[in-house]
N, C-alpha and C. Protein backbone atom coordinates (compact mmCIF):
# COMPACT_ATOMS: atom_id res chain seq x y z
N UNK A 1 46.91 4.44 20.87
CA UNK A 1 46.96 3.19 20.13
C UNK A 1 45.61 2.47 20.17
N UNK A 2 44.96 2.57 21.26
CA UNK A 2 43.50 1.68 21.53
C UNK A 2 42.52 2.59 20.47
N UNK A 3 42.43 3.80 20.16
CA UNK A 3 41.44 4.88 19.52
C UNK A 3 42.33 4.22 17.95
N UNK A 4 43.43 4.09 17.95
CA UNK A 4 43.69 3.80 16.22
C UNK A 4 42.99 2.38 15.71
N UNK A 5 42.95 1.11 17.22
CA UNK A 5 42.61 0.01 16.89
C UNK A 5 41.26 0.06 16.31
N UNK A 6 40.61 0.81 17.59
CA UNK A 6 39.02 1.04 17.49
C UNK A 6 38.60 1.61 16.05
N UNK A 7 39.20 2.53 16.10
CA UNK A 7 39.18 3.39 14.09
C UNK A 7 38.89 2.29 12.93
N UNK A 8 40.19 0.94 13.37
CA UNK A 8 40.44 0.18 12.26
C UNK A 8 39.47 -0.99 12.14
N UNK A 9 38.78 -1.28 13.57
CA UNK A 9 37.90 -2.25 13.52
C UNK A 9 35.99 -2.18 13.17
N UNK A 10 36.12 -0.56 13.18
CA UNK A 10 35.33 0.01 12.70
C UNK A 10 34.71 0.17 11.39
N UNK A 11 36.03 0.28 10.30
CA UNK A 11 36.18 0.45 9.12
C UNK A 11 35.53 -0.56 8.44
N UNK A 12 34.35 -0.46 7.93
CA UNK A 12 34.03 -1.75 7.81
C UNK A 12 33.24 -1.83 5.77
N UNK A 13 34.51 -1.94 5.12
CA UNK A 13 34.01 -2.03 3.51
C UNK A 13 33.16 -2.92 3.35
N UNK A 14 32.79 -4.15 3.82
CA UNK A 14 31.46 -4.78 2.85
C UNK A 14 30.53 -3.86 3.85
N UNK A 15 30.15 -3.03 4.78
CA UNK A 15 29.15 -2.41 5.17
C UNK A 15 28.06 -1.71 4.71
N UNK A 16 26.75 -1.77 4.59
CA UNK A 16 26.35 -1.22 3.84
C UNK A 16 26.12 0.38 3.65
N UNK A 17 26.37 0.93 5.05
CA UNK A 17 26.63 2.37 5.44
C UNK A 17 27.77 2.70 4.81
N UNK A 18 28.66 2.07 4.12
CA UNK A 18 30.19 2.33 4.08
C UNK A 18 30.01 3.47 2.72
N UNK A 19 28.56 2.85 2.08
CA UNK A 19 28.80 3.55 0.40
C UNK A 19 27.92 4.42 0.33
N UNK A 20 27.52 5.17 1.86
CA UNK A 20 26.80 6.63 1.58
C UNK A 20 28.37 7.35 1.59
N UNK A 21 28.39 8.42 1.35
CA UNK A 21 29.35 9.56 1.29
C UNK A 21 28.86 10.52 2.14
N UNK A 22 30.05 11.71 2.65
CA UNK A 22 29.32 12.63 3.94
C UNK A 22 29.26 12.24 5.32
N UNK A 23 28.76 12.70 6.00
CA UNK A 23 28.92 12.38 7.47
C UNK A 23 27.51 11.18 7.56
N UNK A 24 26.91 10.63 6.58
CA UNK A 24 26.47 9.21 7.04
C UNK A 24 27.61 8.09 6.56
N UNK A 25 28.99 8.03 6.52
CA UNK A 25 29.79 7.14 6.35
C UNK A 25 30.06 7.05 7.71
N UNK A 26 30.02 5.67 7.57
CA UNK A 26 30.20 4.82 8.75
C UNK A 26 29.64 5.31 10.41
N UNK A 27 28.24 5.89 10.10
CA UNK A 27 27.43 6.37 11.21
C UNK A 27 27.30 5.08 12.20
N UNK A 28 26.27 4.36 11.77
CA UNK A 28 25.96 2.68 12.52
C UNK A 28 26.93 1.75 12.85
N UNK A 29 28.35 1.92 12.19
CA UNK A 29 29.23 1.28 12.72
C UNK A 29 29.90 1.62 13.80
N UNK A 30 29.56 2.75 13.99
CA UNK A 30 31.41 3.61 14.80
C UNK A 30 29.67 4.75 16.02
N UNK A 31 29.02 4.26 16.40
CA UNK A 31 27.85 4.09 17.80
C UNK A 31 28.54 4.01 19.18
N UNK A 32 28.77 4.35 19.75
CA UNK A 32 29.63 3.98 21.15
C UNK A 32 28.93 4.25 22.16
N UNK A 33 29.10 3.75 23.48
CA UNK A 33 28.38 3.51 24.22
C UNK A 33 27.94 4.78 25.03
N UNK A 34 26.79 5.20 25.51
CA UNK A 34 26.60 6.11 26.61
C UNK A 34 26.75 6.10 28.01
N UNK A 35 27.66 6.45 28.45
CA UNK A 35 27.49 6.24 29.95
C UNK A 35 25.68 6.53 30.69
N UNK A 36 25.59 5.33 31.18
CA UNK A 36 23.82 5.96 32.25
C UNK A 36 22.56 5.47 30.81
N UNK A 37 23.27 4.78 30.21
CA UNK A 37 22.06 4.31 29.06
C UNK A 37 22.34 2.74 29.12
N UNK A 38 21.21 2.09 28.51
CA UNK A 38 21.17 0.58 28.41
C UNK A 38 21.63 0.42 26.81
N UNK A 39 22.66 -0.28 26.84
CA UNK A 39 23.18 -0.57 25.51
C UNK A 39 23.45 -1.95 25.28
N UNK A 40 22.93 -2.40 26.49
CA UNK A 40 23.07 -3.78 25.78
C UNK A 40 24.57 -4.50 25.87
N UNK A 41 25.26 -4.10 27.09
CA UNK A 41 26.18 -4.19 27.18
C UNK A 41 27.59 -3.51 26.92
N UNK A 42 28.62 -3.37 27.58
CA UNK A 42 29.87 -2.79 27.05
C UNK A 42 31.17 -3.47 26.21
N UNK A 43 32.09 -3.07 26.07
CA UNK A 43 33.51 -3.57 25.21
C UNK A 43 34.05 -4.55 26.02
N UNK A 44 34.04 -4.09 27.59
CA UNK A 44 34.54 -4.90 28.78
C UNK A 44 33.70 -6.44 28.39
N UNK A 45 32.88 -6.25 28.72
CA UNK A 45 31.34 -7.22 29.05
C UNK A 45 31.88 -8.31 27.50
N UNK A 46 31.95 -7.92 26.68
CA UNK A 46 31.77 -8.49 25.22
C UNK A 46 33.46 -9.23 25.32
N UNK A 47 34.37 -8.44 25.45
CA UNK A 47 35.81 -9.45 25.55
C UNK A 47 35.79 -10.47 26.36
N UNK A 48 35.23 -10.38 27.81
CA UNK A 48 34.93 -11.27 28.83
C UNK A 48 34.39 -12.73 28.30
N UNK A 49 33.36 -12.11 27.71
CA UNK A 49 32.62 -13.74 26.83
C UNK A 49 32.84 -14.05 26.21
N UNK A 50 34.05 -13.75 25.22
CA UNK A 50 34.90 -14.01 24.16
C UNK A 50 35.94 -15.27 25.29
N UNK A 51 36.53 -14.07 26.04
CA UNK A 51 38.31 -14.87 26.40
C UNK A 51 37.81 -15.98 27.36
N UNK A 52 36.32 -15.52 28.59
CA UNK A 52 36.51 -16.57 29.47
C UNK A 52 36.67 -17.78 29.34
N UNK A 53 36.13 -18.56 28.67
CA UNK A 53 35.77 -19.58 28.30
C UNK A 53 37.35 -20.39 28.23
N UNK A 54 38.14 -20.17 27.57
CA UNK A 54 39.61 -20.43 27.88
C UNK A 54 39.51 -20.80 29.05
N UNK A 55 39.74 -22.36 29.29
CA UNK A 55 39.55 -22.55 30.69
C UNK A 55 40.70 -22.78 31.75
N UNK A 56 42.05 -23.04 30.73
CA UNK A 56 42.75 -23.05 31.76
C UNK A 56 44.00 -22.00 32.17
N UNK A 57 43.27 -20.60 31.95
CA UNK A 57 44.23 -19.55 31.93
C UNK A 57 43.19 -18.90 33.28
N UNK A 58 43.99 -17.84 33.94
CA UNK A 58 43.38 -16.70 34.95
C UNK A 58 43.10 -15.79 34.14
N UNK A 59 41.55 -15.17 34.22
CA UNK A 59 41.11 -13.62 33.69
C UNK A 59 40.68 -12.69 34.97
N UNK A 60 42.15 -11.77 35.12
CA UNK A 60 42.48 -10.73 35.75
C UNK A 60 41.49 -9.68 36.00
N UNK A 61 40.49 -9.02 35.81
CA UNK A 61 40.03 -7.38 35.57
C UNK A 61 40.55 -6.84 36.64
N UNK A 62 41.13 -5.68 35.55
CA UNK A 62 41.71 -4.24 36.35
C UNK A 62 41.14 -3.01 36.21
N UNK A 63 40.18 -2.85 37.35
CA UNK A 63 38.74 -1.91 37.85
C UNK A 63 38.90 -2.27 39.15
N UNK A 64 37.54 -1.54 39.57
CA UNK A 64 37.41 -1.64 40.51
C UNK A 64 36.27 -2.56 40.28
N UNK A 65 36.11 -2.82 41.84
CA UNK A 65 35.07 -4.35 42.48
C UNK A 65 33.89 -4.73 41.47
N UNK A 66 33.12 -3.65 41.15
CA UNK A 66 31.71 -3.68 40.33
C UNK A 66 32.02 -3.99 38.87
N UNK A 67 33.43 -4.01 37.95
CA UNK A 67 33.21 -4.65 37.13
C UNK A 67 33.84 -6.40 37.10
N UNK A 68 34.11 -6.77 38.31
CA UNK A 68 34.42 -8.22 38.70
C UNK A 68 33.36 -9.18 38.45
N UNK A 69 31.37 -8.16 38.02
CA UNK A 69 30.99 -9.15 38.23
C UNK A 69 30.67 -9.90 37.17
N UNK A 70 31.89 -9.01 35.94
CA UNK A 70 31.16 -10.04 34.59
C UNK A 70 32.72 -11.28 34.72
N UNK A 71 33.38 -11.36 35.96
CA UNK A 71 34.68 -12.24 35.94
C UNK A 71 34.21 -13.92 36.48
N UNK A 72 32.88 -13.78 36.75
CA UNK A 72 32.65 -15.30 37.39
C UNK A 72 31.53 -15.66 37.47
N UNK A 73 31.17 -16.52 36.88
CA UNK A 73 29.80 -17.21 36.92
C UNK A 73 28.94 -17.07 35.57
N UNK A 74 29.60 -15.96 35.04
CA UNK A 74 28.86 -15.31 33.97
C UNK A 74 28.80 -16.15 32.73
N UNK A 75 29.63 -17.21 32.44
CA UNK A 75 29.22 -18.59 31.92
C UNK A 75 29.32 -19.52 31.94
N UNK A 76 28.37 -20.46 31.11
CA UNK A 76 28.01 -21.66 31.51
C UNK A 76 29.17 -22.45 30.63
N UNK A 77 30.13 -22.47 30.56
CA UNK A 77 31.32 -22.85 29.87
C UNK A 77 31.47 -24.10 30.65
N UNK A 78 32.15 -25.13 29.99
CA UNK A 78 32.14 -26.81 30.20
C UNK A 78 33.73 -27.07 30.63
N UNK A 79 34.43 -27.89 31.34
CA UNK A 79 35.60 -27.88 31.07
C UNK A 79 36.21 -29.66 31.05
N UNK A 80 36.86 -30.16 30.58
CA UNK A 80 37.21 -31.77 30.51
C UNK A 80 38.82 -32.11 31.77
N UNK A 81 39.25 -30.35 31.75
CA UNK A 81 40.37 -30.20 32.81
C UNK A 81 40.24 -29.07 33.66
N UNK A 82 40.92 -28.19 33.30
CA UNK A 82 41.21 -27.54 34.40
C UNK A 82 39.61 -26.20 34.50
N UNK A 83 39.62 -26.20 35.79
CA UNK A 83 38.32 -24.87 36.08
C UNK A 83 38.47 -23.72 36.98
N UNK A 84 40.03 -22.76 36.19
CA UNK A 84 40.32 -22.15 37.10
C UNK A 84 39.93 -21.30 36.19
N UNK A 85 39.14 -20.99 35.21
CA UNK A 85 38.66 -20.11 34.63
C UNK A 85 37.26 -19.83 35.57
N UNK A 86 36.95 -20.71 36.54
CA UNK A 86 35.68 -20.56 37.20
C UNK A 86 35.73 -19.35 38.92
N UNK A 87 37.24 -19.34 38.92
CA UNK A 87 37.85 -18.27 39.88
C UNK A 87 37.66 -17.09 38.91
N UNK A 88 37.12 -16.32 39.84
CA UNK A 88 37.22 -14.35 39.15
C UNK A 88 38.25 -14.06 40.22
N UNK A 89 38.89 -13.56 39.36
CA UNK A 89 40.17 -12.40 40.01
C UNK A 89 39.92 -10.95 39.19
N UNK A 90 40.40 -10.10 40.39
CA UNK A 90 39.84 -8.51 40.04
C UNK A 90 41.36 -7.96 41.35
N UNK A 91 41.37 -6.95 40.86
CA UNK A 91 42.31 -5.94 41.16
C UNK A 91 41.68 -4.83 42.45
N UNK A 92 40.28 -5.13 42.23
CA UNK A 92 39.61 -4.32 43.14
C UNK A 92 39.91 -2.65 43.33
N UNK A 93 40.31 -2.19 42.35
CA UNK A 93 40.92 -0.38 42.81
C UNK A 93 40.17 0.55 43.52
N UNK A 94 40.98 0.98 44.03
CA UNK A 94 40.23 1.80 44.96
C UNK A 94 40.27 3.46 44.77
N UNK A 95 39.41 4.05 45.75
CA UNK A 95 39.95 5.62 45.48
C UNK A 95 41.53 6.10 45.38
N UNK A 96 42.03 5.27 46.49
CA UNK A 96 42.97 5.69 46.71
C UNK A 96 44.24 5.09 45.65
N UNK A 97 43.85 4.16 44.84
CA UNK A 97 44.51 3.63 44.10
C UNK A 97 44.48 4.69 42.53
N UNK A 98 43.14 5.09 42.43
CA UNK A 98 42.59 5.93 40.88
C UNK A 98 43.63 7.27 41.35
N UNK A 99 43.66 7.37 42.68
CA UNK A 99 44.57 9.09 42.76
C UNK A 99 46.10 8.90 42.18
N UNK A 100 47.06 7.46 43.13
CA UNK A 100 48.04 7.30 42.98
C UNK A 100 48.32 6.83 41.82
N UNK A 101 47.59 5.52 41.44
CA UNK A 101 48.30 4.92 40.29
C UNK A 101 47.52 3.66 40.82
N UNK A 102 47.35 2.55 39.68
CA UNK A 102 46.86 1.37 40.17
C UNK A 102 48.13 0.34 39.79
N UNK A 103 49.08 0.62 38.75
CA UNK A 103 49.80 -0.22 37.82
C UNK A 103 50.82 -1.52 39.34
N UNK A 104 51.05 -0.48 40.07
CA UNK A 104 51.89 -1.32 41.13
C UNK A 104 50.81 -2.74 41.76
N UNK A 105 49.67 -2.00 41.92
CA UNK A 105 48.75 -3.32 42.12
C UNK A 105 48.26 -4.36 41.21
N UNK A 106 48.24 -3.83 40.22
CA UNK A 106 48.38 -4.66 39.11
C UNK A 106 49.32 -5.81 38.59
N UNK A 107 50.31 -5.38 39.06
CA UNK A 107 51.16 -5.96 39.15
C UNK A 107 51.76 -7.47 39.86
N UNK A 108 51.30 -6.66 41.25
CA UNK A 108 51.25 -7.01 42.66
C UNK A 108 50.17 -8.40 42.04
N UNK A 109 49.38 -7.71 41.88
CA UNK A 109 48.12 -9.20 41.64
C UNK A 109 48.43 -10.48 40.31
N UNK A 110 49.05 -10.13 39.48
CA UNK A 110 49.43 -11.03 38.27
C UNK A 110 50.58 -11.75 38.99
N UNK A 111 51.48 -11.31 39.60
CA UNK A 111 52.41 -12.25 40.67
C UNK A 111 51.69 -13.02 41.47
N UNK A 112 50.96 -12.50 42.53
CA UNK A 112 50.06 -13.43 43.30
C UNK A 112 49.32 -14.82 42.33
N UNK A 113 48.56 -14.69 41.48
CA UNK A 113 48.06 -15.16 40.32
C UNK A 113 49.00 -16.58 40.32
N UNK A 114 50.36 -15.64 39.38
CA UNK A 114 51.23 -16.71 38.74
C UNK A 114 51.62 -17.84 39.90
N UNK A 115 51.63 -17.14 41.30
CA UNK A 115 52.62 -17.88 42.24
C UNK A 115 51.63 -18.97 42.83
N UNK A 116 50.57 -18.43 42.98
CA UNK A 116 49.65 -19.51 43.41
C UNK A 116 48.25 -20.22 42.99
N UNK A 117 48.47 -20.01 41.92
CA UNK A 117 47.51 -20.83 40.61
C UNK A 117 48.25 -21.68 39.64
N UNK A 118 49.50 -20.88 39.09
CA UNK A 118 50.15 -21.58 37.86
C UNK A 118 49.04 -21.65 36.93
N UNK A 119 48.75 -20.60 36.33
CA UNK A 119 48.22 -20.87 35.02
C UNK A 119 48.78 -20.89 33.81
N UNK A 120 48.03 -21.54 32.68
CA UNK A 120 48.71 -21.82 31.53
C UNK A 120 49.59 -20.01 30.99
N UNK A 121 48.13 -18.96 31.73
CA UNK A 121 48.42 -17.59 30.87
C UNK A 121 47.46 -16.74 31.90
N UNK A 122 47.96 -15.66 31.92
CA UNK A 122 46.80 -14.68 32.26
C UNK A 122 46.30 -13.74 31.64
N UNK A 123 44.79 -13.99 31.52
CA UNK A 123 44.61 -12.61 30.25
C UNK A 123 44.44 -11.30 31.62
N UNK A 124 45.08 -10.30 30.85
CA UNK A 124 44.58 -8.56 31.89
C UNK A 124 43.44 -7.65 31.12
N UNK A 125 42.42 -7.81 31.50
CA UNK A 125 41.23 -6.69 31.10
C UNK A 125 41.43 -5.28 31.73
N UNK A 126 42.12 -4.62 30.58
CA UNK A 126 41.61 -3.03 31.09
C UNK A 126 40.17 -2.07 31.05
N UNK A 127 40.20 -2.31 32.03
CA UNK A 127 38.57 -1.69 32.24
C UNK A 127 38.32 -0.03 32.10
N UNK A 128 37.55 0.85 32.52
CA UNK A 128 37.47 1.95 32.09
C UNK A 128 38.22 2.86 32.98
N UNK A 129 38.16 2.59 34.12
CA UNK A 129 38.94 3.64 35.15
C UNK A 129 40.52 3.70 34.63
N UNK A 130 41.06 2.62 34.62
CA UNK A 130 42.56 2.56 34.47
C UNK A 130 42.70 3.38 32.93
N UNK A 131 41.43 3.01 32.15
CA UNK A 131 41.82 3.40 30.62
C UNK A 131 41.84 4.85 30.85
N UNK A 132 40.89 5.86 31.64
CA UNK A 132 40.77 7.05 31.82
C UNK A 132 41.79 7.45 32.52
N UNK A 133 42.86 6.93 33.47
CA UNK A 133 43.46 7.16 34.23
C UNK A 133 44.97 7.21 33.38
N UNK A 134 44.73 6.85 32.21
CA UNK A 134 46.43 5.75 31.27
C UNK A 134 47.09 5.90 31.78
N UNK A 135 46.86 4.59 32.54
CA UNK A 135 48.01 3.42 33.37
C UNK A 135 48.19 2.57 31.62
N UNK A 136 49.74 2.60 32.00
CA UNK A 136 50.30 2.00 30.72
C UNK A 136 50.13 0.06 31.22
N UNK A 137 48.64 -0.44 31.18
CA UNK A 137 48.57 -1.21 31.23
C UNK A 137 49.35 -2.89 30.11
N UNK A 138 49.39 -2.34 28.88
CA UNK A 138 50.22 -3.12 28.19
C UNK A 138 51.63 -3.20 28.68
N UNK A 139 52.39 -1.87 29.02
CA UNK A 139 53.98 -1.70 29.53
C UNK A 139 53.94 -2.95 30.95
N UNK A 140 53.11 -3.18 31.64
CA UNK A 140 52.54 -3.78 32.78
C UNK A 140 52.95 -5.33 32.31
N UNK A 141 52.04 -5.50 31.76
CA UNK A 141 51.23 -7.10 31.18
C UNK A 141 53.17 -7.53 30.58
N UNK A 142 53.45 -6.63 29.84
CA UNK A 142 55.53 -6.85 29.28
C UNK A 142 56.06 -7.43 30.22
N UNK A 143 56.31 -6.35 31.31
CA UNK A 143 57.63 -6.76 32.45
C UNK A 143 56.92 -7.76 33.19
N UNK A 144 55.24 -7.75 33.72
CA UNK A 144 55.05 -9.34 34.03
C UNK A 144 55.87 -10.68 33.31
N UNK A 145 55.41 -10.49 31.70
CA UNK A 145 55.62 -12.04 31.31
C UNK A 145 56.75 -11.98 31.53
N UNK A 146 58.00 -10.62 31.00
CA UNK A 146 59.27 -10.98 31.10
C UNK A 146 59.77 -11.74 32.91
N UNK A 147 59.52 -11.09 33.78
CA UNK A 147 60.16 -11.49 34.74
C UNK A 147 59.48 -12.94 35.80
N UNK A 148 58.00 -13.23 34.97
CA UNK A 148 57.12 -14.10 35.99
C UNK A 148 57.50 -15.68 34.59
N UNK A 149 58.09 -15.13 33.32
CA UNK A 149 58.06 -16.87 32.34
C UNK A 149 56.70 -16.93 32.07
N UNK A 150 55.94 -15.96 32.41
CA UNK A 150 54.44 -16.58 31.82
C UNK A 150 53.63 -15.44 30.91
N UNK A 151 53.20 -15.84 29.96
CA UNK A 151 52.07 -15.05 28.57
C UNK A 151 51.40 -14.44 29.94
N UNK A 152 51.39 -12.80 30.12
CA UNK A 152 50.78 -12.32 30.15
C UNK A 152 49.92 -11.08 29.20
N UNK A 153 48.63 -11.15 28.86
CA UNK A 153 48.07 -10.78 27.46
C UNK A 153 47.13 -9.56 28.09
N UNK A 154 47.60 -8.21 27.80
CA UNK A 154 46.12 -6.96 27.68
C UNK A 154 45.48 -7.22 27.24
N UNK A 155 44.06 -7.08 27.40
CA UNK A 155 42.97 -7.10 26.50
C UNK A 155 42.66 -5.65 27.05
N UNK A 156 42.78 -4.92 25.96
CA UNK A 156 42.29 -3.37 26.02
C UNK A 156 40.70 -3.06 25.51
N UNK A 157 40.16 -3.58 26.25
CA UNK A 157 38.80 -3.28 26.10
C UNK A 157 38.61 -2.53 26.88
N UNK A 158 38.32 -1.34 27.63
CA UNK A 158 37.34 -0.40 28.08
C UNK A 158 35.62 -0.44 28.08
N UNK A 159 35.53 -0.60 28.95
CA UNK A 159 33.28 -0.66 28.10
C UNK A 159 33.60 0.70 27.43
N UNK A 160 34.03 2.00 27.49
CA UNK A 160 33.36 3.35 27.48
C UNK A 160 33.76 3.17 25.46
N UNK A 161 34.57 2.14 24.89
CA UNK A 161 35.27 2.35 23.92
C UNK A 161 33.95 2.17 22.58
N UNK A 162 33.06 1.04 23.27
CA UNK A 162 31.83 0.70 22.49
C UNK A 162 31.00 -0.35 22.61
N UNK A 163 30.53 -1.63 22.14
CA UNK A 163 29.43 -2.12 22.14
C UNK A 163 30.06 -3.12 22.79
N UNK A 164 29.53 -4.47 23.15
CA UNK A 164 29.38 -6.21 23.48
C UNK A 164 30.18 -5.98 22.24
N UNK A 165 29.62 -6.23 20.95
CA UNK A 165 30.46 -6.73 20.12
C UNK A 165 31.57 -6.22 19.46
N UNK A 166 31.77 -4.98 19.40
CA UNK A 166 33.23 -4.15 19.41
C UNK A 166 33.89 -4.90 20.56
N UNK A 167 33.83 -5.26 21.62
CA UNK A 167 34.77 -5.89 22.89
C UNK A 167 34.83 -7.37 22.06
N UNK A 168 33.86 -8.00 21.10
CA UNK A 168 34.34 -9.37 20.94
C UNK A 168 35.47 -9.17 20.30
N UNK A 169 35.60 -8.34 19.36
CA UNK A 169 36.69 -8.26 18.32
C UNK A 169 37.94 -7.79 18.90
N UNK A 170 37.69 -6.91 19.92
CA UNK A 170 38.88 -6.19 20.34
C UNK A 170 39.39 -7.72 21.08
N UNK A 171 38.91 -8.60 21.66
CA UNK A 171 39.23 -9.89 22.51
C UNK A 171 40.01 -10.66 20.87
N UNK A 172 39.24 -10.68 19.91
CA UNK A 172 39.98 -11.38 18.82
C UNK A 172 41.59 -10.77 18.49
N UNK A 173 41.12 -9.55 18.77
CA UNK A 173 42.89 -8.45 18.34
C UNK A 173 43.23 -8.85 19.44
N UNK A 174 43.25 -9.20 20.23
CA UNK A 174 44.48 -9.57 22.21
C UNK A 174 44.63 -10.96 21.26
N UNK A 175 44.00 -11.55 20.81
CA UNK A 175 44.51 -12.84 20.59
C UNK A 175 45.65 -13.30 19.59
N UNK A 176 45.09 -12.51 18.29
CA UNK A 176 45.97 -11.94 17.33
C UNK A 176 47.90 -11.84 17.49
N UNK A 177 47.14 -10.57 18.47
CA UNK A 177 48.54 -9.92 18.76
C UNK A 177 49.26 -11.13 19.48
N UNK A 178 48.90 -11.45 20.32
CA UNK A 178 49.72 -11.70 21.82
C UNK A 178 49.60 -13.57 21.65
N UNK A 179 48.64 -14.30 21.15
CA UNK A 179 48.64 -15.83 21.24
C UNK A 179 48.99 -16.25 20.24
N UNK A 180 48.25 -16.17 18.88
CA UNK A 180 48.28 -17.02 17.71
C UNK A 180 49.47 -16.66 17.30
N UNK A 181 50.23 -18.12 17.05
CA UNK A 181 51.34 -18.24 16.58
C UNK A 181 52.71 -18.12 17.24
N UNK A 182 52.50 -17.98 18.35
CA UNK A 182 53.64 -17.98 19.05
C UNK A 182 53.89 -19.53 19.63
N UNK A 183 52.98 -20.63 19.26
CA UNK A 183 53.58 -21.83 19.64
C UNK A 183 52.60 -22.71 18.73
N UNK A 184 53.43 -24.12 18.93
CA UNK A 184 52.53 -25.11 18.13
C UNK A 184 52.46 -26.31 19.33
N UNK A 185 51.13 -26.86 18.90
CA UNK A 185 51.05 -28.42 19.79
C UNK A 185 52.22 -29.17 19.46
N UNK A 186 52.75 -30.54 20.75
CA UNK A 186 53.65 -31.10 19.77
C UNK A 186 53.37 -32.13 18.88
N UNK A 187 52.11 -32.13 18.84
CA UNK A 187 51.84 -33.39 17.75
C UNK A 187 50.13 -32.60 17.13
N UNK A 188 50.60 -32.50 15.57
CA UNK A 188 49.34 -32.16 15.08
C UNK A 188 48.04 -32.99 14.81
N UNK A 189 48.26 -34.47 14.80
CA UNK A 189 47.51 -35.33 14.53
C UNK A 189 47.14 -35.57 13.16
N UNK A 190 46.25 -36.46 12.91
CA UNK A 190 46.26 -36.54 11.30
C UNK A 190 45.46 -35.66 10.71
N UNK A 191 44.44 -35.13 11.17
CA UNK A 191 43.81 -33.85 10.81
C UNK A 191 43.88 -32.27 11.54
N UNK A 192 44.28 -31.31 10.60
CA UNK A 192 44.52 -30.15 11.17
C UNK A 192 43.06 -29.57 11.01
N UNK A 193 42.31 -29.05 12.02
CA UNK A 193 41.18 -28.71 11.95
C UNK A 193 40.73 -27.09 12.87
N UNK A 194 41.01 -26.11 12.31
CA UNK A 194 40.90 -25.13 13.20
C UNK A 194 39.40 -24.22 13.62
N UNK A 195 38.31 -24.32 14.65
CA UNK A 195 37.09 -24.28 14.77
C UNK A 195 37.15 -22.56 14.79
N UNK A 196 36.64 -21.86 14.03
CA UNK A 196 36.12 -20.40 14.28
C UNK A 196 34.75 -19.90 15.16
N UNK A 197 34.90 -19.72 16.39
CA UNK A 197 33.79 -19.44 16.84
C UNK A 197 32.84 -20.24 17.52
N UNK A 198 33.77 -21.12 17.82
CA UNK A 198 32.95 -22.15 19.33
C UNK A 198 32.90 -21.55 20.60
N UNK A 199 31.98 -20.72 21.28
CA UNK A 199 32.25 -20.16 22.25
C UNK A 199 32.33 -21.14 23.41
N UNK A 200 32.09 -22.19 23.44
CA UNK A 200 32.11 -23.16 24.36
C UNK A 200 30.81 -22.22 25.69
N UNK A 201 29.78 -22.03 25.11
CA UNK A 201 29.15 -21.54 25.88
C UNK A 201 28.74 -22.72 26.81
N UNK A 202 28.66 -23.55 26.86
CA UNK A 202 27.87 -24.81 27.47
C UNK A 202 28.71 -26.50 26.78
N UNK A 203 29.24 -26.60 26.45
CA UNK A 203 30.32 -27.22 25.89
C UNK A 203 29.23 -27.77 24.83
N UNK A 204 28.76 -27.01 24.07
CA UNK A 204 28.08 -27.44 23.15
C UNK A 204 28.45 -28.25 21.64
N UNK A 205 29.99 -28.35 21.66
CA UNK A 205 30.71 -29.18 20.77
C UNK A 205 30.92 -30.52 21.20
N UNK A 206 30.75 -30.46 22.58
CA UNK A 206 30.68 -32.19 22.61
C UNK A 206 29.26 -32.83 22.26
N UNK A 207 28.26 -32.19 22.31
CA UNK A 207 27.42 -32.45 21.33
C UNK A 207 27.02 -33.20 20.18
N UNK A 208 28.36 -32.45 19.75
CA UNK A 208 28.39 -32.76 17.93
C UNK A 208 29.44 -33.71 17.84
N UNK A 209 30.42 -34.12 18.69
CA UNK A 209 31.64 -35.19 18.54
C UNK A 209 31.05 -36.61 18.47
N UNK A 210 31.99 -37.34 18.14
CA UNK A 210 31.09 -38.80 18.26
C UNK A 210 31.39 -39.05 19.59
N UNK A 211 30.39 -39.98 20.00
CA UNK A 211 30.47 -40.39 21.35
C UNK A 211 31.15 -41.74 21.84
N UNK A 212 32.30 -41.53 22.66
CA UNK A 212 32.75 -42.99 22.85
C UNK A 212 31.69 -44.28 24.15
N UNK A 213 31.77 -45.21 23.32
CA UNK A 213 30.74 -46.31 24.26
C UNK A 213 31.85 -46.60 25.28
């Protein structure tokens, strides 16, 4: 299912590669990453800076220790409430976890999470080991929300899948799927105004708001 997403987000008609014919169709789009090369980042790396910023949800990664370190600090994101987006949580897997299975710890850790944070949501980053390993990490992220009452959301990014910005989009498809539209504020206010693409890197929209004296 992640190789059909990747296929579809690839596909890219206003592209300008799109209107050679032959095996230069869709060469520059569909590039994926090399393991042991500088690319400028991975799929993992690129969803991360998409979802973190969400500040008052937990972002999970399920890897081991070394990809925890794009889970904290890694931006300069602003918050007016809550800053438990400023906690990295990681699953930490181990050898002995890649032989058996990691999904029970996975598990194990989104409970811990729910029981003693209470977050609004937890997003789960599948990272590359578990993806190589298929641990049915989505089947996971299910029986969490069902039995914990709380949105728990896969983000199936893998770095090995492709670029920083293939992971932004794949972070836009977790959102897609699993957030938009499953609830409304209870009061819309007099203007409905929906922002595309504020990363809240630095809370750089308060910026632009008017300022109260």
């Amino acid at each position: 299912m992640l190789q059909a997403k990747v296929n579809q987000l690839l596909t890219e008609p206003a592209c300008k590669h799109n209107h050679h014919h032959g095996d230069k169709k869709n060469r520059s789009c569909s590039q994926q990453a090399k393991p042991g090369s500088a690319q400028g980042g991975c799929a993992f790396d690129g969803a991360s800076i998409t979802l973190v910023p969400i500040t008052d949800c937990a972002h999970l990664v399920h890897g081991p220790i070394a990809c925890a370190g794009n889970s904290w600090g890694s931006r300069g994101s602003l918050s007016s409430g809550s800053n438990l987006f400023q906690t990295g949580f990681t699953t930490d897997l181990s050898e002995q976890d890649i032989i058996m299975g990691g999904e029970k710890r996975l598990y194990q850790s989104i409970k811990y999470i729910a029981q003693n944070y209470q977050p609004a949501a937890i997003f789960v980053y599948c990272t590359c080991v578990p993806a190589l390993t298929g641990e049915d990490v989505e089947a996971v992220c299910a029986s969490a929300k069902q039995k914990l009452g709380l949105p728990v959301i896969p983000v199936m990014s893998p770095g090995f899948v492709g670029s920083k910005n293939l992971g932004n989009r794949l972070a836009g498809e977790a959102l897609l799927d699993h957030v938009i539209g499953t609830g409304e504020p209870p009061t819309l206010g007099k203007f409905v105004i929906n922002l595309i693409g504020e990363y809240n890197i630095a809370g750089e929209m308060w910026y632009v708001l008017p300022q109260k004296c």
